[in-house]
N, C-alpha and C. Protein backbone atom coordinates (compact mmCIF):
# COMPACT_ATOMS: atom_id res chain seq x y z
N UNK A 1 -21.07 -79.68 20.74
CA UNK A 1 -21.91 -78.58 20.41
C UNK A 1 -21.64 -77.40 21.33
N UNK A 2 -21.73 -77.62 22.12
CA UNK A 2 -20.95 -76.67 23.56
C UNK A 2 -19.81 -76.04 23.02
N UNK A 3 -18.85 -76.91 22.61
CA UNK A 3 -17.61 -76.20 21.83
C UNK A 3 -18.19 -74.91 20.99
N UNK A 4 -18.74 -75.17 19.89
CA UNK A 4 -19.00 -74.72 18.46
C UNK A 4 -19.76 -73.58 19.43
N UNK A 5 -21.02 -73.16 20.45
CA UNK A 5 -21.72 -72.54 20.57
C UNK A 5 -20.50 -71.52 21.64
N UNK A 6 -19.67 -71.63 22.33
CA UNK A 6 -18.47 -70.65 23.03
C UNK A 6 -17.97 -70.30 21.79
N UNK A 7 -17.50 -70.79 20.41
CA UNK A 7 -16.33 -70.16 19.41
C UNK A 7 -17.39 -68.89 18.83
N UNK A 8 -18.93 -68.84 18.59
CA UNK A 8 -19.62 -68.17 18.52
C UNK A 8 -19.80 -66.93 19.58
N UNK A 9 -20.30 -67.44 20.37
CA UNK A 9 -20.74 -66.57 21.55
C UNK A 9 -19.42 -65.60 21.92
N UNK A 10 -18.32 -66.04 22.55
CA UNK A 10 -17.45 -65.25 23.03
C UNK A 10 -17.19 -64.16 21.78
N UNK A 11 -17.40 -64.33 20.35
CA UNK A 11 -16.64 -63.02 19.55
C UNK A 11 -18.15 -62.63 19.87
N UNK A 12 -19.14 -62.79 19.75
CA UNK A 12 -20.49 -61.62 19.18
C UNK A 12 -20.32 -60.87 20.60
N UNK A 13 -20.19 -61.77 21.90
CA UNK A 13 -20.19 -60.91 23.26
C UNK A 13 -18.98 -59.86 22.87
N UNK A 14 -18.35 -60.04 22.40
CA UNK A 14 -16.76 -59.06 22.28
C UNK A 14 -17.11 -57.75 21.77
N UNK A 15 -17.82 -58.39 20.40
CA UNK A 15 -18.58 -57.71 19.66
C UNK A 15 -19.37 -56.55 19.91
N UNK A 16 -20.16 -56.82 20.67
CA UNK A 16 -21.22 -56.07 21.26
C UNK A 16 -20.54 -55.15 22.54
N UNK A 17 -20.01 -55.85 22.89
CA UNK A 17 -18.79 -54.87 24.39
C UNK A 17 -18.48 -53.89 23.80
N UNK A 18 -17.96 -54.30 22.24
CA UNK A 18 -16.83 -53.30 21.29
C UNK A 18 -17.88 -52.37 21.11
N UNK A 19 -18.79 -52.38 20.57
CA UNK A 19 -20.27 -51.13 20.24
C UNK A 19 -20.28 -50.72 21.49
N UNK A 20 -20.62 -51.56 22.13
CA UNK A 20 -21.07 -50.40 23.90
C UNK A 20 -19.54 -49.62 24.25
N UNK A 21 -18.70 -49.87 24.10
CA UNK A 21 -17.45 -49.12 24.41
C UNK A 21 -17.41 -48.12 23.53
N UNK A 22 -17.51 -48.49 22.56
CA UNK A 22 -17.19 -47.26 21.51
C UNK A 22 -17.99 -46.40 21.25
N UNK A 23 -19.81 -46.58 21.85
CA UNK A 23 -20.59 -45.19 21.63
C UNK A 23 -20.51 -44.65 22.70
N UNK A 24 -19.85 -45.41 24.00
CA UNK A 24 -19.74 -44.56 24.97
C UNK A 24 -18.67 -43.42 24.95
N UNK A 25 -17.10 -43.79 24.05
CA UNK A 25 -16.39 -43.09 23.98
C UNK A 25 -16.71 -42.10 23.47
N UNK A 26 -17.51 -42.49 22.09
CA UNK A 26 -17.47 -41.84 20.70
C UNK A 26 -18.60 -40.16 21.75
N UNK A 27 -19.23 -40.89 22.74
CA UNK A 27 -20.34 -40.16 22.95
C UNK A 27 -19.75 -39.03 24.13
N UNK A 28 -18.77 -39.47 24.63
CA UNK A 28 -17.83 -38.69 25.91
C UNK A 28 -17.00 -37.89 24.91
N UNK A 29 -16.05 -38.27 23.96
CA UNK A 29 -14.65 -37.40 23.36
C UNK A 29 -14.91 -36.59 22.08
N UNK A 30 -15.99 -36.63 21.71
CA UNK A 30 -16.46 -35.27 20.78
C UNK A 30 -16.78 -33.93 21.83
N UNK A 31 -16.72 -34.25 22.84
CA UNK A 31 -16.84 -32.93 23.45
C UNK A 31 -15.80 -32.46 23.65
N UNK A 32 -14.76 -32.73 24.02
CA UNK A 32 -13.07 -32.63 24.23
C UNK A 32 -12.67 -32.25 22.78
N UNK A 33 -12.90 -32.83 21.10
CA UNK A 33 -12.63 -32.39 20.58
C UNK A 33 -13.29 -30.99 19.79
N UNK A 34 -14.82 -30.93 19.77
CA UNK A 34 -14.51 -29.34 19.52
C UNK A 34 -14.31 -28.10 19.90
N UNK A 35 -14.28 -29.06 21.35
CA UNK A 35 -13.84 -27.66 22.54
C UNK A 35 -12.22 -26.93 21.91
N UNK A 36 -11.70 -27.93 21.36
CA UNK A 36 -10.02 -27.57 21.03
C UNK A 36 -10.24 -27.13 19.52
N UNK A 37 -10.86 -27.41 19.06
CA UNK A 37 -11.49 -26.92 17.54
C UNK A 37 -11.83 -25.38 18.07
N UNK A 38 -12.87 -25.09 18.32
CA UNK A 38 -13.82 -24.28 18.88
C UNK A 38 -12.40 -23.18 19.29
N UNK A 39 -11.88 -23.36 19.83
CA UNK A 39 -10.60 -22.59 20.36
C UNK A 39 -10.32 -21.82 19.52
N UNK A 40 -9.22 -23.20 18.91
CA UNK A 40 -8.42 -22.65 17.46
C UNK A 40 -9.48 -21.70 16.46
N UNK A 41 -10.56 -21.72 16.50
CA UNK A 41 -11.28 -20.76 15.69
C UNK A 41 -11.17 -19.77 16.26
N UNK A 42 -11.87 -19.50 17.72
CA UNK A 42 -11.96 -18.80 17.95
C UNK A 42 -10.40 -17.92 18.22
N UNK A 43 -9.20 -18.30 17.83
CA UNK A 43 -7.90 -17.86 17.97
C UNK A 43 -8.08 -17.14 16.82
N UNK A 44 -8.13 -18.19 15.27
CA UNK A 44 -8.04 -17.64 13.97
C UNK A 44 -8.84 -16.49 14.16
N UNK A 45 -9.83 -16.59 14.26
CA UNK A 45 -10.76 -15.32 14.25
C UNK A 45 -10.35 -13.72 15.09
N UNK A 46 -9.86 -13.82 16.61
CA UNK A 46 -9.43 -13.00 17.27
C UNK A 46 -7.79 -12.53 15.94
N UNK A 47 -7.23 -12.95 15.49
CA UNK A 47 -5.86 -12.52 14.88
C UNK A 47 -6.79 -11.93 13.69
N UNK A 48 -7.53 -12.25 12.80
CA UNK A 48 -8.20 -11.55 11.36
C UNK A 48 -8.89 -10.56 12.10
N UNK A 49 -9.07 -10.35 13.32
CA UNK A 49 -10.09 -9.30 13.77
C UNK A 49 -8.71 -8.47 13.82
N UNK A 50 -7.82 -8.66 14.44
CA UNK A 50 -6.61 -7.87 15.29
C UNK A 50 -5.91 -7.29 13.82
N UNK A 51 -5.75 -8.32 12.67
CA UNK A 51 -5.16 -7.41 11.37
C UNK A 51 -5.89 -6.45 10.99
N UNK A 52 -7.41 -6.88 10.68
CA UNK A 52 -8.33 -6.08 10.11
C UNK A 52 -8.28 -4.40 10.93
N UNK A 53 -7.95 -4.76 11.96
CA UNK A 53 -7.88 -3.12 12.80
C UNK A 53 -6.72 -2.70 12.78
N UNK A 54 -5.58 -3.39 12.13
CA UNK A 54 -4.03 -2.71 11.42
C UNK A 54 -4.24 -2.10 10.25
N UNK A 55 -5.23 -2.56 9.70
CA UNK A 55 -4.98 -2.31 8.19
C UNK A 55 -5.93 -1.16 8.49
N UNK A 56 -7.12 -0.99 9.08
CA UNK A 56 -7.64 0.30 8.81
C UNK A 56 -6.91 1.81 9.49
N UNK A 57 -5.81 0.74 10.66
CA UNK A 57 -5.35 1.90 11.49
C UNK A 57 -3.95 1.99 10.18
N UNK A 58 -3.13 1.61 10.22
CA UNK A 58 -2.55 1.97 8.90
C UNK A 58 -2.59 2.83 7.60
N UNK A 59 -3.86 2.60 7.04
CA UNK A 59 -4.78 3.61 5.80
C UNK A 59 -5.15 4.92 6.83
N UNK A 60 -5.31 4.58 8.02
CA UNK A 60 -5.77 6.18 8.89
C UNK A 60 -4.64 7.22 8.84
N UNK A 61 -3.53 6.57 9.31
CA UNK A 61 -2.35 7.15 9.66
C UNK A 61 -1.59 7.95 8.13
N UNK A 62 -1.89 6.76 7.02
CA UNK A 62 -1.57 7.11 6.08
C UNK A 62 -2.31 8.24 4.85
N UNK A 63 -3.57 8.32 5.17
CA UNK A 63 -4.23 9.49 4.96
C UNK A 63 -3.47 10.57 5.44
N UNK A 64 -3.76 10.38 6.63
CA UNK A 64 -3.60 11.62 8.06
C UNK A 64 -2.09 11.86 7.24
N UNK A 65 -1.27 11.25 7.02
CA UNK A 65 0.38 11.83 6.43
C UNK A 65 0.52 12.47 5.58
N UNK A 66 -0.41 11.78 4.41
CA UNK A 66 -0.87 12.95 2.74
C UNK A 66 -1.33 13.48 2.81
N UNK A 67 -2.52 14.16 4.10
CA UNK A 67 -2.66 15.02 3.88
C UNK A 67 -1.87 16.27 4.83
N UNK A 68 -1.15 15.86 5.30
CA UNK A 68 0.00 17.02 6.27
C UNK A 68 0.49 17.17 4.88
N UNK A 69 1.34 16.39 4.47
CA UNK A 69 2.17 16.65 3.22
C UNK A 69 1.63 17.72 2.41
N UNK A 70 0.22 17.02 1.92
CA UNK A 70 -0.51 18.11 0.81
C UNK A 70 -0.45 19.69 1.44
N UNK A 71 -0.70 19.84 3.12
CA UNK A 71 -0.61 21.23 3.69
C UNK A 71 0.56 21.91 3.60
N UNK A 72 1.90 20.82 4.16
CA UNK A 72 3.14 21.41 3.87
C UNK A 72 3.42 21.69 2.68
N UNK A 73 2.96 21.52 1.18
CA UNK A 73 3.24 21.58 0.19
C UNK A 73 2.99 22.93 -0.46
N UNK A 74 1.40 23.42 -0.05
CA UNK A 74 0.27 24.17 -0.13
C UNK A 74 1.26 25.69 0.92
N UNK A 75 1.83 25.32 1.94
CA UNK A 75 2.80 26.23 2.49
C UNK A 75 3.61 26.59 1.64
N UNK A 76 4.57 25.81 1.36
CA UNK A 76 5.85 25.73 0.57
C UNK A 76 5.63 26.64 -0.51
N UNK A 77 4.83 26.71 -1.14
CA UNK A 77 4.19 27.42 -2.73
C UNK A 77 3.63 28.26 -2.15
N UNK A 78 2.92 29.01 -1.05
CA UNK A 78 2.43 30.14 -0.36
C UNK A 78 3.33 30.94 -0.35
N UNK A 79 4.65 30.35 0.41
CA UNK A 79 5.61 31.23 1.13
C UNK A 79 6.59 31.90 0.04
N UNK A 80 6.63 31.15 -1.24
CA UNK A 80 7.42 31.04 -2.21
C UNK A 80 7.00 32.07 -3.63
N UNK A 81 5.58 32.10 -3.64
CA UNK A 81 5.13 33.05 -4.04
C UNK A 81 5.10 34.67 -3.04
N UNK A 82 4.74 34.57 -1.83
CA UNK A 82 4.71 35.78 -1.14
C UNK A 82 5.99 36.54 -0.99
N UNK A 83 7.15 35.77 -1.17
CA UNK A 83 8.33 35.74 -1.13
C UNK A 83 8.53 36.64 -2.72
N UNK A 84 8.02 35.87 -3.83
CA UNK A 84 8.38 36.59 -5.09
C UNK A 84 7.41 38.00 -5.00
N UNK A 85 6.34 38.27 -4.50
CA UNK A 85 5.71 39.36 -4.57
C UNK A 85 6.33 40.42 -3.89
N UNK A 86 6.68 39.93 -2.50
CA UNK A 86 7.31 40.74 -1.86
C UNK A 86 8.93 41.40 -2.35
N UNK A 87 10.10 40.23 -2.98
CA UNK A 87 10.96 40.46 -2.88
C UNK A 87 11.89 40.52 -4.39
N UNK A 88 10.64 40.48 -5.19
CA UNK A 88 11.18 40.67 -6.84
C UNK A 88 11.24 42.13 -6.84
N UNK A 89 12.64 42.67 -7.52
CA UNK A 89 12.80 44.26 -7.63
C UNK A 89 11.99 45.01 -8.45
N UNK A 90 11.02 43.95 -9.89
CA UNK A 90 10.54 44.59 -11.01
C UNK A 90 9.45 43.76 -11.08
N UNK A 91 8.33 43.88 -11.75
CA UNK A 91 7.14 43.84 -12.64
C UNK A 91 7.69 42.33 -13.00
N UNK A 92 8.27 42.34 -14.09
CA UNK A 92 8.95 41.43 -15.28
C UNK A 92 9.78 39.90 -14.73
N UNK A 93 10.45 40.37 -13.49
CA UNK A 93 11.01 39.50 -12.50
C UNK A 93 9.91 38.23 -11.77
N UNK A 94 8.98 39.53 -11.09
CA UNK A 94 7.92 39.19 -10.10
C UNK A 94 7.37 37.62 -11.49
N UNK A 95 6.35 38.26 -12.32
CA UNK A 95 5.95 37.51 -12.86
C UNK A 95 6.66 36.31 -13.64
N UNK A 96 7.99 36.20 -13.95
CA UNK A 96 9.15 35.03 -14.13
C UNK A 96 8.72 33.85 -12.80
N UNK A 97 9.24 34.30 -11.49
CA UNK A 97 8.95 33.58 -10.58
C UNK A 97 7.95 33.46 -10.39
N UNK A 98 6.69 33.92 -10.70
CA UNK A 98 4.64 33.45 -10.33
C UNK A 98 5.60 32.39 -11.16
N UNK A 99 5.60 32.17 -12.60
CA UNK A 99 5.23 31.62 -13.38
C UNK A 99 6.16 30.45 -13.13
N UNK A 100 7.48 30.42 -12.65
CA UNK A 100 8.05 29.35 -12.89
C UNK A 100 7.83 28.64 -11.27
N UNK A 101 6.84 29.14 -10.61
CA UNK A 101 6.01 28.51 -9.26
C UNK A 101 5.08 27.37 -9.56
N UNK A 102 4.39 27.76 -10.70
CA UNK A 102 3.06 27.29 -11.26
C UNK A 102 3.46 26.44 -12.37
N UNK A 103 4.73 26.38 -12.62
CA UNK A 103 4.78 25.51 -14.22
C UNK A 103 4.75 23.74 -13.41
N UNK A 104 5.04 23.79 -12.13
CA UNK A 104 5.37 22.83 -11.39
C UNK A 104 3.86 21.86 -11.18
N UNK A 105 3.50 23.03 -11.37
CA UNK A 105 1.79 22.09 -11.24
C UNK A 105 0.84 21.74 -12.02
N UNK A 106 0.21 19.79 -11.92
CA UNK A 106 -0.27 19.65 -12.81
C UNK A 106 -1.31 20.44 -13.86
N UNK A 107 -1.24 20.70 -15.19
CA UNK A 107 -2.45 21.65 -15.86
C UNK A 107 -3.58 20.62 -16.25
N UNK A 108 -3.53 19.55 -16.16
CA UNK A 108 -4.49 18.52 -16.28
C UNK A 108 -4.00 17.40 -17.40
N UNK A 109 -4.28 16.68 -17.93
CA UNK A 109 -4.13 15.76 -18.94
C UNK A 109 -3.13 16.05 -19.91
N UNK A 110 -2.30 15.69 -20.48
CA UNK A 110 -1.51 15.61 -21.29
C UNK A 110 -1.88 14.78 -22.85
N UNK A 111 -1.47 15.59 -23.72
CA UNK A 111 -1.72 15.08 -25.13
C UNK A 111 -1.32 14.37 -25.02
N UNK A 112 -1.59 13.16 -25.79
CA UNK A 112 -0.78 12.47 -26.49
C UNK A 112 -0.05 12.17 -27.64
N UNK A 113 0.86 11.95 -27.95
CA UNK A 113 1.93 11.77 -28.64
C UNK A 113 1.39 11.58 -30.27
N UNK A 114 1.33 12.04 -31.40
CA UNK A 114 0.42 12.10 -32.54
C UNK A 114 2.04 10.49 -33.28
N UNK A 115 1.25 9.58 -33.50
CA UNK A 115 1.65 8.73 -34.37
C UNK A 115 2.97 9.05 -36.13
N UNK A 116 4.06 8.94 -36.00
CA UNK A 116 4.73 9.47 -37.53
C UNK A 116 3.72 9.41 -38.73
N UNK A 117 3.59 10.20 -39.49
CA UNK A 117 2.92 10.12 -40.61
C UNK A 117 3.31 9.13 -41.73
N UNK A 118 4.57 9.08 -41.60
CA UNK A 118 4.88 8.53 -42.73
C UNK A 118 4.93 6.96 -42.25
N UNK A 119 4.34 5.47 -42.58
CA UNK A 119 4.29 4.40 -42.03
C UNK A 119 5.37 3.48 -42.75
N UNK A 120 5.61 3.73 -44.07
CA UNK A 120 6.42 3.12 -44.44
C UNK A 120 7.57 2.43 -43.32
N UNK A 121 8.11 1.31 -43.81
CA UNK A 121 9.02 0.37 -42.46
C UNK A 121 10.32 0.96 -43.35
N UNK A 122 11.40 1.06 -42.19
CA UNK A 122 12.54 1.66 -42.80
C UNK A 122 13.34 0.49 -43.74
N UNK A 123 13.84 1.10 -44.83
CA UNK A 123 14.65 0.38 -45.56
C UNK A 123 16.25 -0.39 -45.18
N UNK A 124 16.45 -1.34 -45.37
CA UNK A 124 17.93 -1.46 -44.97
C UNK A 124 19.05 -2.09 -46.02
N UNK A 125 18.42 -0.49 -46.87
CA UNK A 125 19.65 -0.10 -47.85
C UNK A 125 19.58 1.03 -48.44
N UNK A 126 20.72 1.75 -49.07
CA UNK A 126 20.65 3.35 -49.36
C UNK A 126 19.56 3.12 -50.72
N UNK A 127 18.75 4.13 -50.68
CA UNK A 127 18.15 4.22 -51.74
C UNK A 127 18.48 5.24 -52.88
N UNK A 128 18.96 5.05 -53.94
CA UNK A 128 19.37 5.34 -55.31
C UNK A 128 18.35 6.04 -56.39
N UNK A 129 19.05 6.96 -56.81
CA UNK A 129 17.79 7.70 -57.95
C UNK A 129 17.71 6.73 -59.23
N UNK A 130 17.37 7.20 -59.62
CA UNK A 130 17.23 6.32 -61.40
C UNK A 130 18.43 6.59 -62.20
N UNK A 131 19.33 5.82 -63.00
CA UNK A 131 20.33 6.12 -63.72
C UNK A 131 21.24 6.57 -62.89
N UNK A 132 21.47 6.36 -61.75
CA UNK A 132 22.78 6.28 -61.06
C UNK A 132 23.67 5.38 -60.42
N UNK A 133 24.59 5.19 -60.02
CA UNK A 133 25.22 3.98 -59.51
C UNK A 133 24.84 3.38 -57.90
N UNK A 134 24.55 2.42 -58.22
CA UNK A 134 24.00 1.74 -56.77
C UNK A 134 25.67 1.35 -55.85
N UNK A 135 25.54 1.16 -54.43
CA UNK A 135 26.09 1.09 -53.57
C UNK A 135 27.50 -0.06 -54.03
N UNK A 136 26.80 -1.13 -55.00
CA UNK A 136 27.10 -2.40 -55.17
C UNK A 136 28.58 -2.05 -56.39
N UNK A 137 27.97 -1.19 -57.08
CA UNK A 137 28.51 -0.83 -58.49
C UNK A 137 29.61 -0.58 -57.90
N UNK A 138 31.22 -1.08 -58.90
CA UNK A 138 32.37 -0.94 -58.86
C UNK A 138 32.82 0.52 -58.76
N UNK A 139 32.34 0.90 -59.61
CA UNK A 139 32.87 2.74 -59.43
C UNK A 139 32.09 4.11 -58.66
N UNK A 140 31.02 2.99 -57.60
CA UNK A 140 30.42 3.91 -56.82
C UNK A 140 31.65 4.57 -55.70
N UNK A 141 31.32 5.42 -55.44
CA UNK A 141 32.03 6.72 -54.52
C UNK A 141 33.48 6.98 -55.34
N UNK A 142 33.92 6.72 -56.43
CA UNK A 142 35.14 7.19 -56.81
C UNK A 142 35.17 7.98 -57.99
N UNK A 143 35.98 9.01 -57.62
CA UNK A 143 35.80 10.23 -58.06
C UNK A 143 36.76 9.84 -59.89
N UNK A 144 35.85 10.58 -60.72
CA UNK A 144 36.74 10.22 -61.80
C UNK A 144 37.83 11.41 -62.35
């Protein structure tokens, strides 16, 4: 009986060692792991913060460029007109160059394109009057 009561005892003691070991671990190495969790977030997070302030500095810069452009443009057509006022010899001239300054710029919306009237689908064969020789006919195109 002694036998039978050690083949018992020694696994449940094992047993129970194994629980006390393992809530002690379990209860020590969750701190170690979300400290390294906790990190890596806080990494991910510092880099989406660091893009997020590319992308707005980016759209800044890129404003800030269209609208130099739009000024240099707004020059360009200043100088180009003052240029035709000043340096057209005639009336008739002057107003050629206003006008071919300004044809350059949008007038707003554009028509659109009006649909063919006629819907019919094209044929793909010559079409023939009444009482005349079709394409097929032996003595079409020859002169008599």
């Amino acid at each position: 009986m002694e036998h039978s009561l050690l083949v018992w005892l020694l696994p449940t003691l094992a047993l129970v060692a194994g629980v006390v070991i393992g809530f002690l671990v379990a209860r020590l190495l969750p701190n170690a792991a979300p400290s390294s969790t906790q990190r890596q977030l806080d990494d991910v997070q510092e880099r989406f913060n660091s893009y997020q302030n590319e992308v707005v500095t980016h759209f800044n810069s890129t404003a800030s460029l269209v609208n130099k452009l739009s000024q240099s443009h707004q020059e360009v057509q200043d100088h180009l007109a003052d240029g035709a006022n000043r340096l057209a010899l005639d009336e008739q001239t002057r107003q050629r160059l206003l006008a071919s300054l300004h044809a350059d710029t949008p007038q707003g919306p554009r028509d659109r394109l009006t649909p063919p009237r006629n819907t019919e689908a094209p044929k793909d064969y010559a079409p023939k009057t009444p009482n005349a020789p079709g394409m097929l006919d032996e003595h079409y195109g020859l002169k008599k």
